[in-house]
C-alpha atoms as a PDB file:
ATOM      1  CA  UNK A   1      57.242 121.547  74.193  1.00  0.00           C
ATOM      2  CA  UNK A   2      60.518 121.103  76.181  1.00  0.00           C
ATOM      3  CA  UNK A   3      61.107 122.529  79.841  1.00  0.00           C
ATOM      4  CA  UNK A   4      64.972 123.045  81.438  1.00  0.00           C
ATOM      5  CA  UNK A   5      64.862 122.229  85.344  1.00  0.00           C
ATOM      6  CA  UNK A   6      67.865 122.577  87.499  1.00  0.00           C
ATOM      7  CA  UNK A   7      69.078 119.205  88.886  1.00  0.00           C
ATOM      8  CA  UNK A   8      71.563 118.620  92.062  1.00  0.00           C
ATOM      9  CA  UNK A   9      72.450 115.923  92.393  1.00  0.00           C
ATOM     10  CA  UNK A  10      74.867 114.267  95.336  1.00  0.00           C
ATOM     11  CA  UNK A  11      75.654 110.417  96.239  1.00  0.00           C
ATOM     12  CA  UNK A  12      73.970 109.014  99.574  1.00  0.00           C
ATOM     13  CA  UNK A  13      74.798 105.567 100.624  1.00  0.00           C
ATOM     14  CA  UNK A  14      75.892 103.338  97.572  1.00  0.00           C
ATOM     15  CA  UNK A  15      74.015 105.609  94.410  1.00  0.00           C
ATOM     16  CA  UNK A  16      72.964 109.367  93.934  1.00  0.00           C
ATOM     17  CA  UNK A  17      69.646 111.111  94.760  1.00  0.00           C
ATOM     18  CA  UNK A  18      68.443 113.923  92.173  1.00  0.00           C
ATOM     19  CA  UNK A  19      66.593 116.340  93.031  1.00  0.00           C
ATOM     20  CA  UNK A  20      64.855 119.539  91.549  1.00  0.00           C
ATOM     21  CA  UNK A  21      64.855 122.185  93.888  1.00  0.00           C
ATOM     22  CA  UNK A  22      62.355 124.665  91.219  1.00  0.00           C
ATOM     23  CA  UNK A  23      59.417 121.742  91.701  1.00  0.00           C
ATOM     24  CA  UNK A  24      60.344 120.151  94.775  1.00  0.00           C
ATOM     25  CA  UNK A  25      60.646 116.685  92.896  1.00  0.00           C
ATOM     26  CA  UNK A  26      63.674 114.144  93.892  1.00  0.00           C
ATOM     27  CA  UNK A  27      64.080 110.260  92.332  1.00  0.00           C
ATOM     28  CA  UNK A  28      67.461 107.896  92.620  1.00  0.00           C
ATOM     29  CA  UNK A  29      69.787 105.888  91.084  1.00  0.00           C
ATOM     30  CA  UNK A  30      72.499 104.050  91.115  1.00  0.00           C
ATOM     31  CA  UNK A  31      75.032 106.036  88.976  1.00  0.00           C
ATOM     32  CA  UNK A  32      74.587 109.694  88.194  1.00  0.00           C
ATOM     33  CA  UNK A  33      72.990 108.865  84.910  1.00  0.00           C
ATOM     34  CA  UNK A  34      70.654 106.692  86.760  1.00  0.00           C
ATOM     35  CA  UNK A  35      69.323 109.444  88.647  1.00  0.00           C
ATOM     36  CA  UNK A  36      69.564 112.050  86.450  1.00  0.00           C
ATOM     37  CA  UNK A  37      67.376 110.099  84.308  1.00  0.00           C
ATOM     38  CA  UNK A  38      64.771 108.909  86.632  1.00  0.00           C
ATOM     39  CA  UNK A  39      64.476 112.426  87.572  1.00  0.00           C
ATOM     40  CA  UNK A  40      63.727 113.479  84.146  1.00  0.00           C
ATOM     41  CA  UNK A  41      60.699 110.252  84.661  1.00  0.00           C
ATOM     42  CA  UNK A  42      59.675 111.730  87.930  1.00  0.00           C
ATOM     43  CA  UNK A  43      59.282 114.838  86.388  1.00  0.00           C
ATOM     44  CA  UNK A  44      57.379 114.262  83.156  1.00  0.00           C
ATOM     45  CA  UNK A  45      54.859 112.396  85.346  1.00  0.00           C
ATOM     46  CA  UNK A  46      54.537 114.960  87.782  1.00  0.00           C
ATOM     47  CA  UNK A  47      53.935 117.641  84.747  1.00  0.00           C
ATOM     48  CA  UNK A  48      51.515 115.331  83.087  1.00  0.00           C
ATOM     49  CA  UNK A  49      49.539 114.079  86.458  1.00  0.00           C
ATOM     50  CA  UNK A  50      49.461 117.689  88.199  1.00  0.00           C
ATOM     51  CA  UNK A  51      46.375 119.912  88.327  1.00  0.00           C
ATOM     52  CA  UNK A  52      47.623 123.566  86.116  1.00  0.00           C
ATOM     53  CA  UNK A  53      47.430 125.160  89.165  1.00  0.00           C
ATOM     54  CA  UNK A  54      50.123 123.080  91.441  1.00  0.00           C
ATOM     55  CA  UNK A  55      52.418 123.322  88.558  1.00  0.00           C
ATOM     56  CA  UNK A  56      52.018 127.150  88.311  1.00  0.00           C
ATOM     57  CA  UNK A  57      52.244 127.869  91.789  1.00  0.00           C
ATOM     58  CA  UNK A  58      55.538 125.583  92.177  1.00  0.00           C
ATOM     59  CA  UNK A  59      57.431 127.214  88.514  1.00  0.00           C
ATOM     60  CA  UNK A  60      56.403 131.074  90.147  1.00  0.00           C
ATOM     61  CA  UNK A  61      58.289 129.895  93.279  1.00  0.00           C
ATOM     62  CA  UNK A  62      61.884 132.299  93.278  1.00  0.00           C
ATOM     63  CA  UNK A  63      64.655 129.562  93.521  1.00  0.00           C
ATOM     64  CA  UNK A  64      68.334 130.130  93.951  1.00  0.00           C
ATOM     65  CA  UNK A  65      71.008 128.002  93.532  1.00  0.00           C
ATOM     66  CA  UNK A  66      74.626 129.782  95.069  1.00  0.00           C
ATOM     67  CA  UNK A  67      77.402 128.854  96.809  1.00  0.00           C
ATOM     68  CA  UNK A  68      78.726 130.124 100.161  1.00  0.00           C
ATOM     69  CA  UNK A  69      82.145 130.346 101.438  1.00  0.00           C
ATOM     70  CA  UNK A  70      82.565 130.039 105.339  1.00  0.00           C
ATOM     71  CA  UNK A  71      85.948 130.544 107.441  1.00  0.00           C
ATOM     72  CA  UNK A  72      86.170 126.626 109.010  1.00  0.00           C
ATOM     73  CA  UNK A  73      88.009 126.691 112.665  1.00  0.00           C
END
């Protein structure tokens, strides 16, 4: 069976940080690929180490993902 998560992810210091704001799970790398993949990792083990329960309560969680537009000076 095969999930979609929504992944951000940004560049901190010298690689990128991915993150999955629906299960709370984040991993690095050092390209975007990098990342994108050991977030993919991070989240297979997290599926296949986590009690039914955690996982449940974190996918019911309401999670939105928006932009905002703000008047600057």
């Amino acid at each position: 069976m095969s999930r979609r998560f929504t992944a951000i992810v940004g560049r901190e210091g010298d690689g990128y940080v991915a993150f999955c704001p629906k299960v709370d799970v984040a991993s690095q790398g050092e390209t975007v690929t990098e990342a994108r993949d050991n977030l993919a990792e991070a989240l297979t083990l997290f599926l296949e180490s986590s009690h039914d329960d955690e996982i449940e309560r974190r996918l019911s969680q309401e999670i939105y993902v928006t932009q905002i537009e703000i008047e600057v000076g």
